[in-house]
PDB file of N, CA and C in Angstrom:
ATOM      1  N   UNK A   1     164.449  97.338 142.957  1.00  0.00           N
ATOM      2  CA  UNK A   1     163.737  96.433 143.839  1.00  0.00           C
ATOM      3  C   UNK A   1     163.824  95.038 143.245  1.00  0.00           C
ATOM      4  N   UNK A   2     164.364  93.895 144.227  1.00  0.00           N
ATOM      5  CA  UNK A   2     164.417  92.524 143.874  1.00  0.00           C
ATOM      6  C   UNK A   2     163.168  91.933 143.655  1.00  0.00           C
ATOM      7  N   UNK A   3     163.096  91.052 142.370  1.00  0.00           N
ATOM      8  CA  UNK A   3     161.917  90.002 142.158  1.00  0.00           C
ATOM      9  C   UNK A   3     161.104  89.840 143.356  1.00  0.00           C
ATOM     10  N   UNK A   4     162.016  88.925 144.776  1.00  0.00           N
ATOM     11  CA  UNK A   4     161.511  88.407 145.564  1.00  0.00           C
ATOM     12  C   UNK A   4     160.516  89.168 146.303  1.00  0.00           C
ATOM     13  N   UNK A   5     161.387  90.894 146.605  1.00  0.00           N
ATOM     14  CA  UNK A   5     160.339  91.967 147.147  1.00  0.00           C
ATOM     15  C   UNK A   5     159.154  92.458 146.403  1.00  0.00           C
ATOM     16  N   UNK A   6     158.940  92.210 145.095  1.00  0.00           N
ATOM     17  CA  UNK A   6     157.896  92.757 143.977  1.00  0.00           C
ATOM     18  C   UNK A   6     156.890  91.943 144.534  1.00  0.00           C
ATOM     19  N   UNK A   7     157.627  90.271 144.639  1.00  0.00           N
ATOM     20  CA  UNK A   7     156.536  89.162 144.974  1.00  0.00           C
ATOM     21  C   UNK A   7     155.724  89.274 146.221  1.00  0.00           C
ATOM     22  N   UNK A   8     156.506  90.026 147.291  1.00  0.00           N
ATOM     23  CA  UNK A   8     156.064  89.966 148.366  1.00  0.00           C
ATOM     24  C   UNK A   8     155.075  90.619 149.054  1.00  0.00           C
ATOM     25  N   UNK A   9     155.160  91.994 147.840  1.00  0.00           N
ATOM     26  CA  UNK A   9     154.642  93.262 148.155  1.00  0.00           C
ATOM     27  C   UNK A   9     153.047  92.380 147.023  1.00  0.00           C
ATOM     28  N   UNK A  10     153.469  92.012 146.034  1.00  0.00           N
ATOM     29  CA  UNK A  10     152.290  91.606 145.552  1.00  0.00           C
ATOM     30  C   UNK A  10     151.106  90.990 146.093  1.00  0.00           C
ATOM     31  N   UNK A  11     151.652  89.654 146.810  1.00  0.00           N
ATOM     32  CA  UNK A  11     151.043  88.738 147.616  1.00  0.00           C
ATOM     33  C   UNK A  11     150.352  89.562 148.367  1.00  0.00           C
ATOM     34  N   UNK A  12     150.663  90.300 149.256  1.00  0.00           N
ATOM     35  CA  UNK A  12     150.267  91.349 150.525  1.00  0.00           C
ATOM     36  C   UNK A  12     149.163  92.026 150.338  1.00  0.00           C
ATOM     37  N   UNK A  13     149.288  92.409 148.725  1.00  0.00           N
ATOM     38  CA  UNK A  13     147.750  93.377 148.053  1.00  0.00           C
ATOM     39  C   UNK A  13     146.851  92.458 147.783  1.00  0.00           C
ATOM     40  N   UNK A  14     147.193  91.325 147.302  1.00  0.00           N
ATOM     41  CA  UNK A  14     146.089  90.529 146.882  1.00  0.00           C
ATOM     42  C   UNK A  14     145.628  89.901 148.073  1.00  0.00           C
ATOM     43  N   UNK A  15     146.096  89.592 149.403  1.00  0.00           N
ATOM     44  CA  UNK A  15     145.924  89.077 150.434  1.00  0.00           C
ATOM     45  C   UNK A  15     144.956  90.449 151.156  1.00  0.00           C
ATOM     46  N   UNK A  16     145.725  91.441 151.094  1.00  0.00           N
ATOM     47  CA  UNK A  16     144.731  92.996 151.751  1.00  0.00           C
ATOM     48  C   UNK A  16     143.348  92.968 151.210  1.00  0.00           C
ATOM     49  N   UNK A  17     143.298  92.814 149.700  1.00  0.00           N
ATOM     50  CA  UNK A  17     141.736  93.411 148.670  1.00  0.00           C
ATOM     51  C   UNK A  17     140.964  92.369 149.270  1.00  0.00           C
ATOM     52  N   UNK A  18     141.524  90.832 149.264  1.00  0.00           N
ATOM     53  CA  UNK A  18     140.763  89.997 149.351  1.00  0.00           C
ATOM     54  C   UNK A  18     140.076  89.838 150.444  1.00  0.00           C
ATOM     55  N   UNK A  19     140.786  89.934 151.444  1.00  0.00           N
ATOM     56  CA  UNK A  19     139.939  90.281 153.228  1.00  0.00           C
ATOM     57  C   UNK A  19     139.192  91.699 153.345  1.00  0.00           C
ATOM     58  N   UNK A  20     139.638  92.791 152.705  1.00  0.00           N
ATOM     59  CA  UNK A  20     138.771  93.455 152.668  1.00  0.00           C
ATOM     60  C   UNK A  20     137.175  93.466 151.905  1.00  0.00           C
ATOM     61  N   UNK A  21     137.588  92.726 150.798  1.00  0.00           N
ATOM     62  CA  UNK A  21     136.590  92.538 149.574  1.00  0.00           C
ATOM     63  C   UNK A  21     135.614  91.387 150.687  1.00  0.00           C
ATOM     64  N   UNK A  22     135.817  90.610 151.883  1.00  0.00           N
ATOM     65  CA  UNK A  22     135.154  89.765 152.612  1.00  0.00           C
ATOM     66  C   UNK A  22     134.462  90.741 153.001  1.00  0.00           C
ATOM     67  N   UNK A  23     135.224  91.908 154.270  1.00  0.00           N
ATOM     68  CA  UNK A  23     134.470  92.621 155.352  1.00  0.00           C
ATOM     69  C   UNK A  23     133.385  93.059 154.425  1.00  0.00           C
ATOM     70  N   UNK A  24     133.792  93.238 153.448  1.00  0.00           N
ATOM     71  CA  UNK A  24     132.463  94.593 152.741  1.00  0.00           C
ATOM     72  C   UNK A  24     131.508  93.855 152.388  1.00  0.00           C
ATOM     73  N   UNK A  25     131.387  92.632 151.311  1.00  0.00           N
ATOM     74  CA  UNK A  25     130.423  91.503 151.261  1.00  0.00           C
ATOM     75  C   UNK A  25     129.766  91.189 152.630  1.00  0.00           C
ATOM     76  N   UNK A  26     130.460  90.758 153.103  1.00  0.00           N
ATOM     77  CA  UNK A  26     129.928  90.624 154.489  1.00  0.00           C
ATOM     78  C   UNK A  26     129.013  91.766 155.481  1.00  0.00           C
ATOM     79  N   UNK A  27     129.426  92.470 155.377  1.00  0.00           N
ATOM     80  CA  UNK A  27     128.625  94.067 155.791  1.00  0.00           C
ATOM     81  C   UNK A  27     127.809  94.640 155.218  1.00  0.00           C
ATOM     82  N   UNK A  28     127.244  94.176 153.673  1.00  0.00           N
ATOM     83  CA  UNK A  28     126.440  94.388 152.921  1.00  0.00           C
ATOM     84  C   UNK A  28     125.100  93.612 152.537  1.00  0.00           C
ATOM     85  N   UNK A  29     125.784  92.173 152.725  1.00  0.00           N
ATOM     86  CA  UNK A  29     125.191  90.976 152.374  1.00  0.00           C
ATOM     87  C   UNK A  29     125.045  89.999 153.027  1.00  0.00           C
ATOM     88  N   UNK A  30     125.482  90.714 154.647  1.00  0.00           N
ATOM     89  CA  UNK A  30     125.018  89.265 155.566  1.00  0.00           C
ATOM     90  C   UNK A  30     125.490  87.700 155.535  1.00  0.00           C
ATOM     91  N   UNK A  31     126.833  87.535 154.716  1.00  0.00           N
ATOM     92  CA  UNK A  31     126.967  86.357 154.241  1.00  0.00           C
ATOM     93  C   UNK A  31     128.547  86.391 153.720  1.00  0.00           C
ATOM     94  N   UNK A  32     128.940  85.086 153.733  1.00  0.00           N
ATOM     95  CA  UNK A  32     130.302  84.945 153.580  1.00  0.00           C
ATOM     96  C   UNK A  32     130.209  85.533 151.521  1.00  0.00           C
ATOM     97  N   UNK A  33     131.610  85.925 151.693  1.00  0.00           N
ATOM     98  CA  UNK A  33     131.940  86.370 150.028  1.00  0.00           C
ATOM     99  C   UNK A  33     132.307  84.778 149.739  1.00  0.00           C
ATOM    100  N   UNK A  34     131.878  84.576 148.014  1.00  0.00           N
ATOM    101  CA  UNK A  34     131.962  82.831 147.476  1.00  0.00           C
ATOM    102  C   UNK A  34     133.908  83.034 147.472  1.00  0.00           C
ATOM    103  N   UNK A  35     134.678  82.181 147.368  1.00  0.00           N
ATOM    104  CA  UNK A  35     135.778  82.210 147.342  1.00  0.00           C
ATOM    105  C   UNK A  35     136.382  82.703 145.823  1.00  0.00           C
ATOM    106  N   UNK A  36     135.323  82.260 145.067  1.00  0.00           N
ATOM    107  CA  UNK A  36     135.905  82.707 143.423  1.00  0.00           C
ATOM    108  C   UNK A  36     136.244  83.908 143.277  1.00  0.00           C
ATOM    109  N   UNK A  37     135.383  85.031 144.093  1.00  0.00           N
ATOM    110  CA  UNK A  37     135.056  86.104 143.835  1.00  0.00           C
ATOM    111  C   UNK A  37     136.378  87.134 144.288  1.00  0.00           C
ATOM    112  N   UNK A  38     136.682  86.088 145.702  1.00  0.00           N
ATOM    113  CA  UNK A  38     137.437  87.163 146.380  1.00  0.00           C
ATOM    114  C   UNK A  38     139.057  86.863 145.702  1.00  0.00           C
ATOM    115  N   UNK A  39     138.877  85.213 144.743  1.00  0.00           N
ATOM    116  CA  UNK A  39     140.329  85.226 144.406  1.00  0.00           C
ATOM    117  C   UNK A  39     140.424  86.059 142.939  1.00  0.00           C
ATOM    118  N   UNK A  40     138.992  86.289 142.435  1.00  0.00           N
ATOM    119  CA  UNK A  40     138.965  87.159 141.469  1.00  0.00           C
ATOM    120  C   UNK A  40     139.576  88.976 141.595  1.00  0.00           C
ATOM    121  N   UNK A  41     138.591  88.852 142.852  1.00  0.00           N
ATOM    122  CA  UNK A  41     139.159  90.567 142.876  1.00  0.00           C
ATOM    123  C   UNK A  41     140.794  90.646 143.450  1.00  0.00           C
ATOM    124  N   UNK A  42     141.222  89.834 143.640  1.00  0.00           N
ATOM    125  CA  UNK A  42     142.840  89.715 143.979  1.00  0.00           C
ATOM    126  C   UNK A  42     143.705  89.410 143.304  1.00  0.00           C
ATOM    127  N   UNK A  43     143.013  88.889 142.296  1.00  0.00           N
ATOM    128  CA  UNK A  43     143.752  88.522 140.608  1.00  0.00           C
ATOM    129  C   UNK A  43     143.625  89.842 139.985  1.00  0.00           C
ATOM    130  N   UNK A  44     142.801  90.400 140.048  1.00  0.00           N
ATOM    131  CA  UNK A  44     142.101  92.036 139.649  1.00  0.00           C
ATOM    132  C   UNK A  44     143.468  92.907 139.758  1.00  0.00           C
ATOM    133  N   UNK A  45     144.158  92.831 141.321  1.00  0.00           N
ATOM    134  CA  UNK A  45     144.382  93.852 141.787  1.00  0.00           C
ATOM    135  C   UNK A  45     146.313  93.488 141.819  1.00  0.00           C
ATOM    136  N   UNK A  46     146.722  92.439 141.286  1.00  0.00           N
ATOM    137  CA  UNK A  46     147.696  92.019 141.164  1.00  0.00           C
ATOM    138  C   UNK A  46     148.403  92.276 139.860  1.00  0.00           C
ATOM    139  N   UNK A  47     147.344  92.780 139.223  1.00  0.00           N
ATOM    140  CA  UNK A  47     147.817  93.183 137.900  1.00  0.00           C
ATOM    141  C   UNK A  47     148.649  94.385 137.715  1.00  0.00           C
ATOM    142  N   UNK A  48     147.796  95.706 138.224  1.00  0.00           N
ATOM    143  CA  UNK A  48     148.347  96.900 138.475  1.00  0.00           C
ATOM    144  C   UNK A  48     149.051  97.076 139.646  1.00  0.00           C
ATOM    145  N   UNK A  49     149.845  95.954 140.567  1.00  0.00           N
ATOM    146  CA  UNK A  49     150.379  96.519 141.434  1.00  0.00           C
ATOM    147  C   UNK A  49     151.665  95.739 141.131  1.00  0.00           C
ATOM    148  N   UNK A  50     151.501  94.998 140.332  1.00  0.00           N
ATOM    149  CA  UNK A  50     152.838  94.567 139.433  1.00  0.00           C
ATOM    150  C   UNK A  50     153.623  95.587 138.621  1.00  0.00           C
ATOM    151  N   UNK A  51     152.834  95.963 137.394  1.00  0.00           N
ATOM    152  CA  UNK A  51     153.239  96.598 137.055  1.00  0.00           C
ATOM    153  C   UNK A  51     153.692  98.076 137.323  1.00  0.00           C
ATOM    154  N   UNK A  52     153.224  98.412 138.681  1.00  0.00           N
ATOM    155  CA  UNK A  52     153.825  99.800 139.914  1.00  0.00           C
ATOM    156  C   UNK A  52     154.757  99.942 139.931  1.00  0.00           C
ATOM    157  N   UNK A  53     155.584  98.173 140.687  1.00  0.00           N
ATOM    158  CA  UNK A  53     156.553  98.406 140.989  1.00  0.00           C
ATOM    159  C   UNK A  53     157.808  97.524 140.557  1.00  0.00           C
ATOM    160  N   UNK A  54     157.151  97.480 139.042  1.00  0.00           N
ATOM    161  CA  UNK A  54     158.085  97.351 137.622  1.00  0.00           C
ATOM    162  C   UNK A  54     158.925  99.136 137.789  1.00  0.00           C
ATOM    163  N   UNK A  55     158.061  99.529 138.108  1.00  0.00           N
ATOM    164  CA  UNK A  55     158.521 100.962 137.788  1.00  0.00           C
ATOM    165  C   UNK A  55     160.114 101.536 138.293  1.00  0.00           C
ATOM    166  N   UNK A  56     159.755 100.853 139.393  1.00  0.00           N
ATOM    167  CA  UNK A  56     161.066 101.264 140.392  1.00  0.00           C
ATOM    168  C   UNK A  56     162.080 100.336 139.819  1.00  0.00           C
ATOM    169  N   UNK A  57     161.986  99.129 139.439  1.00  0.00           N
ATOM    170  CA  UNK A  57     163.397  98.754 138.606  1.00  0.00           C
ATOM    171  C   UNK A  57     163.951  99.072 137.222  1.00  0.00           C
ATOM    172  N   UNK A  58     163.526 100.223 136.781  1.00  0.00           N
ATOM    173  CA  UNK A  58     163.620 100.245 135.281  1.00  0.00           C
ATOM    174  C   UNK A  58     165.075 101.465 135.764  1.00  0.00           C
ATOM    175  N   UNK A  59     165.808 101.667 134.660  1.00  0.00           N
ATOM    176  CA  UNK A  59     167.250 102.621 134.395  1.00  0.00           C
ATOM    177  C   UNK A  59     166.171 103.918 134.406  1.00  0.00           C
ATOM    178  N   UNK A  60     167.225 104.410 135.159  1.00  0.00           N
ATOM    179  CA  UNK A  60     166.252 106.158 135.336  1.00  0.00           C
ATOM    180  C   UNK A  60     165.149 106.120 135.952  1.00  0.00           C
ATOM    181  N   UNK A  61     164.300 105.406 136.213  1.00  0.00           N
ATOM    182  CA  UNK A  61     162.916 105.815 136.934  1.00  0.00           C
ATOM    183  C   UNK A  61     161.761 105.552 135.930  1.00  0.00           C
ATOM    184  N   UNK A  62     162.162 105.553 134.858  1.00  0.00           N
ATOM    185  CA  UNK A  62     161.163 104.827 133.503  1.00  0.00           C
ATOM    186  C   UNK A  62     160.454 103.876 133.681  1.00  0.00           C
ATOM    187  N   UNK A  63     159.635 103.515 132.861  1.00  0.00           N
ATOM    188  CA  UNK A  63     159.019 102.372 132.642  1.00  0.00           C
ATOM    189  C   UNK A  63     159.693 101.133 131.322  1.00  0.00           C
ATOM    190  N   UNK A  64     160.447 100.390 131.841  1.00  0.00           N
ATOM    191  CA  UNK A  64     161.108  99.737 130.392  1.00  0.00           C
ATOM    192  C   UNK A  64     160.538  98.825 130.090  1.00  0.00           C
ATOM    193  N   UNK A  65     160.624  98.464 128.666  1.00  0.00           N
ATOM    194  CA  UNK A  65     159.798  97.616 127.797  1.00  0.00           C
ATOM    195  C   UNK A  65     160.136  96.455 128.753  1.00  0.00           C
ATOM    196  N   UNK A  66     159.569  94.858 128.749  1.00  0.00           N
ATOM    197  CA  UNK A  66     160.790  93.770 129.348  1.00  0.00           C
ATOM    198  C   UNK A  66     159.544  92.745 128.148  1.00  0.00           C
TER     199      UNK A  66
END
């Protein structure tokens, strides 16, 4: 899988958590989520979905050092 698609697929999760991470604030708390929060939990979630689909470019199906 190319850089550009890792990036794209990344963006997409952190863009998904973060509107979701709204509805639920919002459905809980009557009130908009602060913006820090929601770019926090999307920074959160960009981490491990990076390194996912590191997975798929490594020789063999491995995980390689880089």
């Amino acid at each position: 899988m190319g850089f550009w698609m890792k990036l794209v697929l990344t963006l997409a999760a952190i863009i998904l958590v973060s509107i979701l991470a709204g509805y639920l604030w919002s459905s809980i708390f009557n009130a908009e989520i602060p913006g820090f929060l929601g770019g926090l939990l999307g920074g959160i979630v960009a981490i491990p979905v990076w390194e996912f689909l590191r997975k798929f470019d490594a020789p063999g199906g491995g995980s390689a050092a880089r």
